[in-house]
Protein backbone atom coordinates (compact mmCIF):
# COMPACT_ATOMS: atom_id res chain seq x y z
CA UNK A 1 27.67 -13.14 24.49
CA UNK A 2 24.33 -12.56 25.87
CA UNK A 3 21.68 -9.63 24.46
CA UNK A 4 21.33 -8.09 27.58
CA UNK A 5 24.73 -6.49 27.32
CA UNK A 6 24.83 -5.31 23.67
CA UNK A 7 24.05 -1.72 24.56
CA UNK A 8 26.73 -1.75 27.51
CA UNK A 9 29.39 -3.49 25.22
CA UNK A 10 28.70 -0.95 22.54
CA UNK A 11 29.70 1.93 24.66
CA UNK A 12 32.46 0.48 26.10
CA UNK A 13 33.66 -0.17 22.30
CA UNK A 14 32.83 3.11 21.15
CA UNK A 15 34.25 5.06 23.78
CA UNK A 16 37.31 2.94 23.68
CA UNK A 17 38.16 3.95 20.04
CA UNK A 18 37.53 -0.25 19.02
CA UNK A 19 35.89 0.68 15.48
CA UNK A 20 34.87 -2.49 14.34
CA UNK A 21 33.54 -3.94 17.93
CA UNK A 22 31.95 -0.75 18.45
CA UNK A 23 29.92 -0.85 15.10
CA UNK A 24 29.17 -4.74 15.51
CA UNK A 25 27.56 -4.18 18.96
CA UNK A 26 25.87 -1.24 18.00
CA UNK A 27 24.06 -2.99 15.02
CA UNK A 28 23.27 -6.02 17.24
CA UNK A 29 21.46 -3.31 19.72
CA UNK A 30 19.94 -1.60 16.83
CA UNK A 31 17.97 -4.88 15.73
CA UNK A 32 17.50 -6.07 19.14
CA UNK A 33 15.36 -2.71 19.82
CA UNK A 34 13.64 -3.57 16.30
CA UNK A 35 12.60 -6.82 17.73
CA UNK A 36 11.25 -4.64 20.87
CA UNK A 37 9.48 -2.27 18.54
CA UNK A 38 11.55 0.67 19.92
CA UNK A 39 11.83 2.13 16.59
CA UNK A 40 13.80 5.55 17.27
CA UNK A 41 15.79 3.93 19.83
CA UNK A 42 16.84 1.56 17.23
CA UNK A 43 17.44 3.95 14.15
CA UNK A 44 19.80 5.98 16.89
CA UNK A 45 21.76 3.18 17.29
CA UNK A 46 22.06 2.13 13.52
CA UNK A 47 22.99 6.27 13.11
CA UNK A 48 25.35 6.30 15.59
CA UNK A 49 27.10 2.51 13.82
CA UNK A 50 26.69 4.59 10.82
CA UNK A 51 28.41 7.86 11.82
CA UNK A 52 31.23 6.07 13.51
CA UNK A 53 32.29 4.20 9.76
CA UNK A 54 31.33 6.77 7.77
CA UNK A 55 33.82 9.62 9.53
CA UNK A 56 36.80 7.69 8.88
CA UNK A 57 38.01 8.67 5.49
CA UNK A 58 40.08 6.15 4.04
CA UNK A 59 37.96 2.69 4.60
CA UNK A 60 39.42 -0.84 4.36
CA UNK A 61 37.58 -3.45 2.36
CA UNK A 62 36.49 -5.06 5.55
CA UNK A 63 35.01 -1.77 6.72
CA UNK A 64 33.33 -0.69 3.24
CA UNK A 65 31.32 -4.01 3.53
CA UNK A 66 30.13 -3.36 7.06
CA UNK A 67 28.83 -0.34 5.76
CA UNK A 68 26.89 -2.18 3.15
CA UNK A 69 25.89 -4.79 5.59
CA UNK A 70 24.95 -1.89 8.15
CA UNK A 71 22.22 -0.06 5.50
CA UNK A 72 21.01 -3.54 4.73
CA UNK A 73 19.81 -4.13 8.48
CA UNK A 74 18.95 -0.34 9.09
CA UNK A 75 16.62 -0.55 5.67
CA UNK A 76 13.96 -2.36 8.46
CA UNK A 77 13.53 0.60 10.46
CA UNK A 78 12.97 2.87 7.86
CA UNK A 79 10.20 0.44 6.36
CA UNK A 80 8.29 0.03 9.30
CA UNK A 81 8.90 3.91 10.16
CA UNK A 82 8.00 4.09 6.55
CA UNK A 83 10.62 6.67 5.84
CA UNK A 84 11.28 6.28 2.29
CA UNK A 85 12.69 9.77 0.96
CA UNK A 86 15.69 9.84 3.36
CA UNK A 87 16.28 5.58 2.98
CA UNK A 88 16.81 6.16 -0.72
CA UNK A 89 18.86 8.97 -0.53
CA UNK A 90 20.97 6.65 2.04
CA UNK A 91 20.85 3.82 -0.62
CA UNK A 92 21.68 5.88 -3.64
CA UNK A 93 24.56 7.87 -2.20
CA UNK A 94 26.18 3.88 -1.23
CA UNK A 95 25.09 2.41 -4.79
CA UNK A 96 28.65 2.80 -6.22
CA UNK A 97 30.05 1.55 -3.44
CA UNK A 98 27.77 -1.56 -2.85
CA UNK A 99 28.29 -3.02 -6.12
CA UNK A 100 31.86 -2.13 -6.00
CA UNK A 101 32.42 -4.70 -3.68
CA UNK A 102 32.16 -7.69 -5.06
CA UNK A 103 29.88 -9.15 -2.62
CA UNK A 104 26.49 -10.51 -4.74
CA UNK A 105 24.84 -11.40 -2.00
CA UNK A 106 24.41 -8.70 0.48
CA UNK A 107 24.24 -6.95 -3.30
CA UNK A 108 21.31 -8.42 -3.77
CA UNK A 109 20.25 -7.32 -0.59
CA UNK A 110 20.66 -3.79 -1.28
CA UNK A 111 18.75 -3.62 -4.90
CA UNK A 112 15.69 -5.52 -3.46
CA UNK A 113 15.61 -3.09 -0.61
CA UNK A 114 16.08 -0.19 -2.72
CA UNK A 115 13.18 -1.36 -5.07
CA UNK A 116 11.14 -1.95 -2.30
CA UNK A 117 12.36 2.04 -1.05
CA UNK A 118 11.18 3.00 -4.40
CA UNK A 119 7.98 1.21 -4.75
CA UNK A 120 6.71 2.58 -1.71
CA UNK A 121 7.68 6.48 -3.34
CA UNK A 122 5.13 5.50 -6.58
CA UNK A 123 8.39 5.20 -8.75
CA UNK A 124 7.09 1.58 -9.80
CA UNK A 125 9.27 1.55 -12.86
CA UNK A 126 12.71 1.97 -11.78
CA UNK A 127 11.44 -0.11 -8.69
CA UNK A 128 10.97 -2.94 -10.97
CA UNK A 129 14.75 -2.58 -12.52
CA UNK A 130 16.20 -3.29 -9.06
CA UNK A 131 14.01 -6.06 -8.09
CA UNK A 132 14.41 -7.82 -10.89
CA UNK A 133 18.20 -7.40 -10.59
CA UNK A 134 17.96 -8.82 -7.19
CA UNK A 135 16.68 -11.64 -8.15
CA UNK A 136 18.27 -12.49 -10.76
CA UNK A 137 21.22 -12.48 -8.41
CA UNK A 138 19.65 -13.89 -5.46
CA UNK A 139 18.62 -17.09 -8.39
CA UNK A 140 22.84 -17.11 -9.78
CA UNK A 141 23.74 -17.91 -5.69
CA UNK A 142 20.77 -19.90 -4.81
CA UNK A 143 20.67 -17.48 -2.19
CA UNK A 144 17.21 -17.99 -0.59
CA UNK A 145 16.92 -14.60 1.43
CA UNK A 146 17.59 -12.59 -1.13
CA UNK A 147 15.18 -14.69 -3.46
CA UNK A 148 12.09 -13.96 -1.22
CA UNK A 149 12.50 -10.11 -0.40
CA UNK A 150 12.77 -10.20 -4.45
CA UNK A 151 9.78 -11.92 -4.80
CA UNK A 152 7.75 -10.28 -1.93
CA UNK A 153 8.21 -6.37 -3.55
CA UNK A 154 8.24 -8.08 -6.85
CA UNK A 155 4.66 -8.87 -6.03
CA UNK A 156 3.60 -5.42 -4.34
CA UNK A 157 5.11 -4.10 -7.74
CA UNK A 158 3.50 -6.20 -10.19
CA UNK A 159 0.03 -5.57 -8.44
CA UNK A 160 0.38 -1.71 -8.25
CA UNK A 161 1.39 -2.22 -12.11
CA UNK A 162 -1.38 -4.67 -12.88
CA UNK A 163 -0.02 -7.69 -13.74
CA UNK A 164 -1.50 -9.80 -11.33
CA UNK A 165 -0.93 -13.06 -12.41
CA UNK A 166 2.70 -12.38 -11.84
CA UNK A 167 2.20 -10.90 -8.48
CA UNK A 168 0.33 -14.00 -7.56
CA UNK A 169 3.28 -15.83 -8.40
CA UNK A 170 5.77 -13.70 -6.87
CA UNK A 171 3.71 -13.04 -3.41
CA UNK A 172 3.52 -17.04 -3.19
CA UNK A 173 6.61 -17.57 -4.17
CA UNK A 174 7.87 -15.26 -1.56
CA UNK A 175 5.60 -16.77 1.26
CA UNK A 176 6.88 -20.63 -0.07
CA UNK A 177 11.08 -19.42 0.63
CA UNK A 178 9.83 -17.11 3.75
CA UNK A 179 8.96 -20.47 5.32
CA UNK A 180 12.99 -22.02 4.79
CA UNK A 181 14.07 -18.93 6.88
CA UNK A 182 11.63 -19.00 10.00
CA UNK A 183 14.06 -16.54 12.49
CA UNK A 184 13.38 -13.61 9.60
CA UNK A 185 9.84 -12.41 10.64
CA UNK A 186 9.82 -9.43 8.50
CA UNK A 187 9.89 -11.70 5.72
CA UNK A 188 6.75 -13.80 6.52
CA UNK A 189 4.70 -10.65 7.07
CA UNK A 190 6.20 -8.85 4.31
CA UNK A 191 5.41 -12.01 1.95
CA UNK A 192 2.08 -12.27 3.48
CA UNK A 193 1.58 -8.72 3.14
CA UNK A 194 2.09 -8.63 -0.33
CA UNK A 195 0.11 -11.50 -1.16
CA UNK A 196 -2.43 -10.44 0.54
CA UNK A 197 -2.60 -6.98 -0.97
CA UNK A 198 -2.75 -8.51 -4.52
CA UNK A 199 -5.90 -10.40 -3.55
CA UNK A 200 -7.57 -7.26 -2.68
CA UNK A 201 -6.37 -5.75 -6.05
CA UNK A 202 -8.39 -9.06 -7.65
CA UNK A 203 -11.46 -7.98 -5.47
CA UNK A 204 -11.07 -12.00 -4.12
CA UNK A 205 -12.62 -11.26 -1.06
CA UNK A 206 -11.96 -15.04 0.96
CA UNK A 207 -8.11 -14.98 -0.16
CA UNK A 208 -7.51 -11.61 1.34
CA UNK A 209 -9.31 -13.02 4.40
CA UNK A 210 -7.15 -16.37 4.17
CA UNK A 211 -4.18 -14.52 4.35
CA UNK A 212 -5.47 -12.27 7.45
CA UNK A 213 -6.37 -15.39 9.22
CA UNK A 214 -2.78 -16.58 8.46
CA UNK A 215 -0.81 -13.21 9.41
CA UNK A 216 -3.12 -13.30 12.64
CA UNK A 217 -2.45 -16.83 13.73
CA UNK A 218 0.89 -16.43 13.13
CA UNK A 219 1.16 -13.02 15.48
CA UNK A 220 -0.64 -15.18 18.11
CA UNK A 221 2.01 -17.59 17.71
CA UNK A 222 5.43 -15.51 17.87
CA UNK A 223 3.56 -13.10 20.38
CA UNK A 224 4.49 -10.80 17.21
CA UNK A 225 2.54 -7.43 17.14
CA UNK A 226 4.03 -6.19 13.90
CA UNK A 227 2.12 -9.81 12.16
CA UNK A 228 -1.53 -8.85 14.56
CA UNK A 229 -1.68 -5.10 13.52
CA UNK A 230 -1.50 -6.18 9.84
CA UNK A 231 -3.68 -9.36 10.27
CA UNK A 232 -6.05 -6.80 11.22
CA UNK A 233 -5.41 -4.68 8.17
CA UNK A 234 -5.99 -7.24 5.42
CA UNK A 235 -8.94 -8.76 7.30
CA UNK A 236 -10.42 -5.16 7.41
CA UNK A 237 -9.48 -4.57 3.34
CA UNK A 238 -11.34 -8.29 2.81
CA UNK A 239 -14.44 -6.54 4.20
CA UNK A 240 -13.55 -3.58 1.95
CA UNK A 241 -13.28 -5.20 -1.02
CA UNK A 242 -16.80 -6.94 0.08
CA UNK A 243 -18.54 -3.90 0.23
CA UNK A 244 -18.78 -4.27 4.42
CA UNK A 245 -17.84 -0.89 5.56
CA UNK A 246 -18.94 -1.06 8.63
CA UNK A 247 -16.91 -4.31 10.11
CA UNK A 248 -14.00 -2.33 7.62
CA UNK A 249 -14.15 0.39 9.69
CA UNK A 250 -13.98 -1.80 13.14
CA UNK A 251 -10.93 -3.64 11.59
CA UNK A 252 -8.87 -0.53 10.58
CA UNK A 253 -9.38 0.70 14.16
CA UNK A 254 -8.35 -2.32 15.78
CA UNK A 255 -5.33 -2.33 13.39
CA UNK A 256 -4.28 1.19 14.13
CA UNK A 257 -5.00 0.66 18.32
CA UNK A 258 -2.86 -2.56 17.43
CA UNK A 259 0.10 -1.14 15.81
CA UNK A 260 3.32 -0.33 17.03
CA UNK A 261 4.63 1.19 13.34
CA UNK A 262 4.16 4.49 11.75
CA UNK A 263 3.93 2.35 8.48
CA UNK A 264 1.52 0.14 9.53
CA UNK A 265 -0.79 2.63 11.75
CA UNK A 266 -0.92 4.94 8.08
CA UNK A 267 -1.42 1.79 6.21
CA UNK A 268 -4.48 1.37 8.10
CA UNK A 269 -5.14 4.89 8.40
CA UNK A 270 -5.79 5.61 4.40
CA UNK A 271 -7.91 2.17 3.92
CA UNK A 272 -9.75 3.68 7.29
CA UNK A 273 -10.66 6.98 4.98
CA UNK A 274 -11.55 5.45 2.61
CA UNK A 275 -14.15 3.69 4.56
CA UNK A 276 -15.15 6.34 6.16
CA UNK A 277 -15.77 7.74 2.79
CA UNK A 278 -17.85 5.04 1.79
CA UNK A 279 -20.21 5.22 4.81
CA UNK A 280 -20.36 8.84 4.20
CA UNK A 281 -18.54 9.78 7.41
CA UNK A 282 -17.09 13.00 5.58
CA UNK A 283 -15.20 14.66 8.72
CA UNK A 284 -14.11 11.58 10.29
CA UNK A 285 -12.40 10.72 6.44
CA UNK A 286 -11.32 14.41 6.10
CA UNK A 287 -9.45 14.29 9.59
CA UNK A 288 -7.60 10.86 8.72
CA UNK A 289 -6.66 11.08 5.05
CA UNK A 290 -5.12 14.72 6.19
CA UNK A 291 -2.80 12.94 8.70
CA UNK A 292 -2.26 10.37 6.03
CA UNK A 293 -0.83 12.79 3.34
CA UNK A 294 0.60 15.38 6.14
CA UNK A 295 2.58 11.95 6.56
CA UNK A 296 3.71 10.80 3.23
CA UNK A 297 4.91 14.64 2.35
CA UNK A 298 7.16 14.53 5.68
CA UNK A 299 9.00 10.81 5.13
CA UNK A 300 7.97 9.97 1.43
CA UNK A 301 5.23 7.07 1.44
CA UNK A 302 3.68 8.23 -1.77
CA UNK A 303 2.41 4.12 -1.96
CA UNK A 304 -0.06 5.93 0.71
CA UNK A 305 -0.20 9.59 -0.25
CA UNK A 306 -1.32 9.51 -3.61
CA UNK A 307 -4.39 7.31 -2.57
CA UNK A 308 -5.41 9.76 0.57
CA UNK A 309 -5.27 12.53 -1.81
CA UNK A 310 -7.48 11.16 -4.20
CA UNK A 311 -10.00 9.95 -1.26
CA UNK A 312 -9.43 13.34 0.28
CA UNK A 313 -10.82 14.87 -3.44
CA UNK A 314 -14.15 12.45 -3.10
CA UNK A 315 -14.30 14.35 0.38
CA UNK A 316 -14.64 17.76 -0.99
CA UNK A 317 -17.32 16.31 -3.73
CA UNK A 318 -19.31 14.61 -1.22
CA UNK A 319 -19.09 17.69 0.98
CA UNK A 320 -20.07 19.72 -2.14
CA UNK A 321 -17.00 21.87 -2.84
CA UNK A 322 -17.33 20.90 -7.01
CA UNK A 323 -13.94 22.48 -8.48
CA UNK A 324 -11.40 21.71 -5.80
CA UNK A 325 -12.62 18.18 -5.50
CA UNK A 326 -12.57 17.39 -9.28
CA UNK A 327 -8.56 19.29 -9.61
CA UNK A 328 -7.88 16.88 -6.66
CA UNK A 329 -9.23 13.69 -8.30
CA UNK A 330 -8.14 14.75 -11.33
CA UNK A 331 -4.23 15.43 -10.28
CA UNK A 332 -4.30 12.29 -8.40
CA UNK A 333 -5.53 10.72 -11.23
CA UNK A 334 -2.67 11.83 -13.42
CA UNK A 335 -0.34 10.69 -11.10
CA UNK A 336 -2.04 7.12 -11.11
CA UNK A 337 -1.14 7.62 -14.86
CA UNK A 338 2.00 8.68 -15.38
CA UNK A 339 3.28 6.32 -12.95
CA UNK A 340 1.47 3.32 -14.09
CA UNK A 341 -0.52 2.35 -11.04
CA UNK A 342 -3.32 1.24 -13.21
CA UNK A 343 -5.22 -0.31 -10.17
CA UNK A 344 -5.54 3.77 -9.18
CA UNK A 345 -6.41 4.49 -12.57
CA UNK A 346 -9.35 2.05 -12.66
CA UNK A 347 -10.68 2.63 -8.59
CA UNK A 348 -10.22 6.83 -9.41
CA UNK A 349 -12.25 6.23 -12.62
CA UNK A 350 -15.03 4.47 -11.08
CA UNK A 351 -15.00 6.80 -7.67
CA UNK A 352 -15.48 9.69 -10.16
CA UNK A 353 -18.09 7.58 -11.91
CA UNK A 354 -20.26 7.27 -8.71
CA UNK A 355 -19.86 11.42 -8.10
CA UNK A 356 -21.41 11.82 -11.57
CA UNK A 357 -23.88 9.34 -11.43
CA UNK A 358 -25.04 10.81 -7.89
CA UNK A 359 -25.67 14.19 -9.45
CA UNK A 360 -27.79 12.29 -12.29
CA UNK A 361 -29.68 10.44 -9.51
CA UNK A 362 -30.28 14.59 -8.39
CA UNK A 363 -28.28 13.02 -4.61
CA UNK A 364 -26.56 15.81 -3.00
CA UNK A 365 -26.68 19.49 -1.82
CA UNK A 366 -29.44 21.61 -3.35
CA UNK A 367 -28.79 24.10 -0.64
CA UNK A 368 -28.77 28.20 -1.87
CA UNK A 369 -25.51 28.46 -1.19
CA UNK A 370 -24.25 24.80 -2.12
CA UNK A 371 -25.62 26.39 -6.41
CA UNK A 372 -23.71 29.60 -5.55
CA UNK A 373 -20.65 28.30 -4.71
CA UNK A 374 -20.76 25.52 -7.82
CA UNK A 375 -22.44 27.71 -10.49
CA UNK A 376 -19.31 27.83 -12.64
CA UNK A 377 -19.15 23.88 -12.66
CA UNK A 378 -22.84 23.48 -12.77
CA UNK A 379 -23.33 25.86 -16.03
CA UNK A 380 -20.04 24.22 -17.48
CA UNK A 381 -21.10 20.22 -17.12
CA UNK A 382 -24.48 20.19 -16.39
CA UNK A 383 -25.32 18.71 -20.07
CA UNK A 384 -22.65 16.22 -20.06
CA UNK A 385 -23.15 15.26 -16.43
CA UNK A 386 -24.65 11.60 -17.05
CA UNK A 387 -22.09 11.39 -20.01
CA UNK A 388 -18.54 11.90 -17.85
CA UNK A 389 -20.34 9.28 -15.50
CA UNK A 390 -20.70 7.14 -18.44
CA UNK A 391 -16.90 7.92 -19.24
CA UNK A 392 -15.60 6.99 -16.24
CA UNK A 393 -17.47 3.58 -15.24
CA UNK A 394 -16.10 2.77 -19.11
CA UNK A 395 -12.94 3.57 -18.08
CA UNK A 396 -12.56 1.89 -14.90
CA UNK A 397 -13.47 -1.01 -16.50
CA UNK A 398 -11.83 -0.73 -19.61
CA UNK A 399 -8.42 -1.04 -17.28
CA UNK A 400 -10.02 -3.14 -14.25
CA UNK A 401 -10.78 -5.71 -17.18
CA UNK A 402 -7.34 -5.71 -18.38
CA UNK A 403 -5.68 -5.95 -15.51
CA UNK A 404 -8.28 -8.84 -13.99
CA UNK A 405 -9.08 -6.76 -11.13
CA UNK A 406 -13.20 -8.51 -10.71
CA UNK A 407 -14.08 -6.04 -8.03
CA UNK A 408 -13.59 -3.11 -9.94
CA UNK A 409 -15.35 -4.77 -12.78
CA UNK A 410 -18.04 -4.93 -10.56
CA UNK A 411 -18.54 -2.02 -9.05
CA UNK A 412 -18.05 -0.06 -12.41
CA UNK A 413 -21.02 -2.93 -14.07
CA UNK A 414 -23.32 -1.94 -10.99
CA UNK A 415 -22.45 1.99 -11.36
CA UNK A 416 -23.02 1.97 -15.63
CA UNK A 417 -26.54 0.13 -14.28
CA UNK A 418 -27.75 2.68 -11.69
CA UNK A 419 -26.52 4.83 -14.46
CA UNK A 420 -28.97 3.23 -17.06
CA UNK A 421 -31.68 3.05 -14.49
CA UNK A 422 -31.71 6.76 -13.98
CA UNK A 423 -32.22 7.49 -17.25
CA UNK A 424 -34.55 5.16 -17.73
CA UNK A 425 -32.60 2.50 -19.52
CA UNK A 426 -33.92 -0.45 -17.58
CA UNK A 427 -33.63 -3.53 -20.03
CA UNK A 428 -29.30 -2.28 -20.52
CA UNK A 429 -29.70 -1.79 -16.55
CA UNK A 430 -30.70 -5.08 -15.93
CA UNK A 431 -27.74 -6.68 -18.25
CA UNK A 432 -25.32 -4.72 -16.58
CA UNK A 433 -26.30 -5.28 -13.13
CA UNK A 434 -26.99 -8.87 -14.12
CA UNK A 435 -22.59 -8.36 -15.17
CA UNK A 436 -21.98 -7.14 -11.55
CA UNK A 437 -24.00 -9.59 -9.74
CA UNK A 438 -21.45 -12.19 -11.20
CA UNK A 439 -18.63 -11.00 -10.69
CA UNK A 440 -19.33 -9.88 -7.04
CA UNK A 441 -20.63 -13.91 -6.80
CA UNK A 442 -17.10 -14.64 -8.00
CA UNK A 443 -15.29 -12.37 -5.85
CA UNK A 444 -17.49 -13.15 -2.57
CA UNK A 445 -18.30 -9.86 -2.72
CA UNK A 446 -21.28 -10.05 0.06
CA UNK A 447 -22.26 -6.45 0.51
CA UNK A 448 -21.74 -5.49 -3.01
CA UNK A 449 -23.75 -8.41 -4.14
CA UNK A 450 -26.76 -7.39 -1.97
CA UNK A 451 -26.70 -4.09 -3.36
CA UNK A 452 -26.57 -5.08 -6.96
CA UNK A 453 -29.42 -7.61 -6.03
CA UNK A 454 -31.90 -5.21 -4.73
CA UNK A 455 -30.73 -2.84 -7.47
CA UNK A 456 -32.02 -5.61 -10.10
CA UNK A 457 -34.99 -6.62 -8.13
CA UNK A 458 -36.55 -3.19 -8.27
CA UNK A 459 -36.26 -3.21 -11.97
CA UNK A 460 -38.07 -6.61 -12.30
């Protein structure tokens, strides 16, 4: 059988009533429009394999595990759509049914695409249950497949969670099997992907590079877009975690003109506000962070959302709006809590850190109307302002310390030293910014370390 007649074979199946050739050939068109990144084109044929099993009442075995098999393969367009809310309700409503069957493997399958569905809605917890299940399975059958898509959320998990170790161990773990089963491509990026998102966690600068270099190469190689628009990403987020906003902000763009996924492109798109944010490009961060949460309230990519809604908060601060940028920070903040993503906890502590400390430093409005419209926060924190600052850097690296996240460290050593300096604490300045310079030298941390450099220069 050749590709070029999957679609016509699956209408000549379908509209001759053959169930089962009809819903094979429909699949095999679905993924072959995958591979063509015609995403909507593929999830109608997946819908329409799906509809035709799922109207027939009473299923035989046969057909209850093409079903299973079915939301197995579809599970790829929802990731790179990233439409998580209506994939797990898909993959709950089949749960009974998928481990009724008997079947471990494409089992395993199913829980390590679920915890993947799961991670990416913030729900790190029950995320873990499944991918740990699917593992363990995927380990009873020696089943390598299942083994790295494990390992390669296992890793995203662990990271978001802060144990980092493990997620080094997963990500290259899942990168190491990825490798025995060169025709799945999703799984090399994904493993890559992974891997290298737990390097930028670490703040190790060259490692999230290395594995840019290696997701780019290997696009080049398989003409693959899907590996080139996230080579771009991680090589942007090396610059990132270097302090390099400006080549971060090239990157991101070249990633987003790049990609061919709505997953990707918003992947890009939140790491591009932040950047923005950093370089004090308020509008241009205001205008992408709303299109990244606009899209994670639509399809469910919370992994995203929660982050753009914090960044969004550090908007309204920088653009002086006091109150509604604080309730921001502070509910995305809660949500970094009460979900465990204690990398959020640690990077919302330390962005809140640097708001304080700018108001110490007297940065900002002074404008008539800026005092007017923040006289209720001003009167209310004005004597503690250089104290919450103090807080917060102690907080972000309270957690970026026990979670080994060195860039964090950093910044939050080089913020509790401007924070000395201001107030006229030079010799605890110049140990603390002494603290940063180190770890940014560890990390590779170039434009970070130049900062923290001329920061302790000036007190010498």
């Amino acid at each position: 059988e050749r590709p070029e007649f999957y679609e016509t074979l699956a209408f000549h199946f379908t509209e001759g009533r053959s169930l089962h050739k009809a819903v094979a050939y429909l699949m095999k068109s679905g993924e072959k429009s995958l591979e063509r990144y015609s995403l909507e084109e593929s999830h109608q044929y997946f819908k329409q394999a799906f509809d035709l099993l799922n109207e027939k009442n009473e299923k035989t075995n046969e057909e209850q595990e093409m079903l299973i098999d079915l939301l197995n393969k579809w599970a790829d367009v929802y990731y790179w759509r990233g439409h998580f809310s209506s994939m797990i309700d898909l993959f709950k409503s089949h749960e009974d049914l998928a481990e009724s069957l008997g079947k471990k493997a494409t089992l395993g399958m199913f829980y390590a695409l679920l915890g993947f569905g799961l991670n990416a809605r913030d729900n790190c917890r029950e995320a873990d249950r499944y991918l740990q299940k699917a593992l363990k399975i995927g380990e009873e059958t020696a089943n390598e497949r299942v083994i790295g898509y494990a390992c390669t959320w296992l890793a995203l998990n662990c990271a978001l969670l802060g144990f980092l170790d493990d997620a080094v161990a997963f990500g290259t773990r899942a990168y190491e099997t990825s490798k025995h089963i060169k025709s799945d491509q999703t799984l090399i990026i994904s493993s890559l992907r992974s891997l290298g998102f737990t390097y930028y966690v670490r703040g190790e600068c060259q490692k999230t590079r290395n594995v840019a270099e290696d997701l780019l190469r290997y696009g080049e190689k398989q003409s693959n877009i899907r590996a080139m628009a996230m080579g771009y990403t991680y090589m942007a987020m090396s610059h990132s975690a270097a302090g390099n906003f400006a080549l971060a902000v090239k990157s991101y763009k070249r990633a987003i003109d790049t990609s061919v996924d709505p997953m990707v492109t918003h992947s890009a798109k939140v790491m591009l506000g932040l950047s923005y944010l950093s370089q004090g490009n308020l509008d241009e961060a205001r205008h992408v962070l709303n299109d990244v949460i606009r899209f994670s309230d639509e399809f469910g990519y919370e992994f995203i959302g929660t982050v753009g809604q914090g960044a969004l908060g550090c908007v309204f601060l920088a653009k002086g709006d006091f109150s509604r940028g604080i309730r921001i920070m502070e509910e995305a903040l809660r949500v970094f809590h009460d979900t465990n993503r204690r990398i959020g906890v640690a990077r919302g502590n330390c962005m809140l850190g640097n708001f304080y400390l700018k108001l110490v430093q007297r940065e900002g409005p002074k404008s008539l109307p800026f005092l007017a419209r923040n006289i209720g926060f001003l009167i209310k924190n004005i004597l503690f302002i250089g104290r919450k600052a103090e807080h917060h850097f102690n907080k972000a690296l309270e957690v970026s310390r026990e979670i080994g996240a060195k860039g964090v460290m950093g910044q939050a050593c080089l913020g509790l030293g401007l924070l000395d300096k201001a107030n006229g604490r030079n010799e605890k300045a110049r140990k603390h910014i002494s603290q940063a310079i180190e770890l940014f030298e560890e990390c590779k941390a170039e434009g970070y370390l130049e900062r923290a450099r001329e920061t302790l220069e000036a007190l010498n």
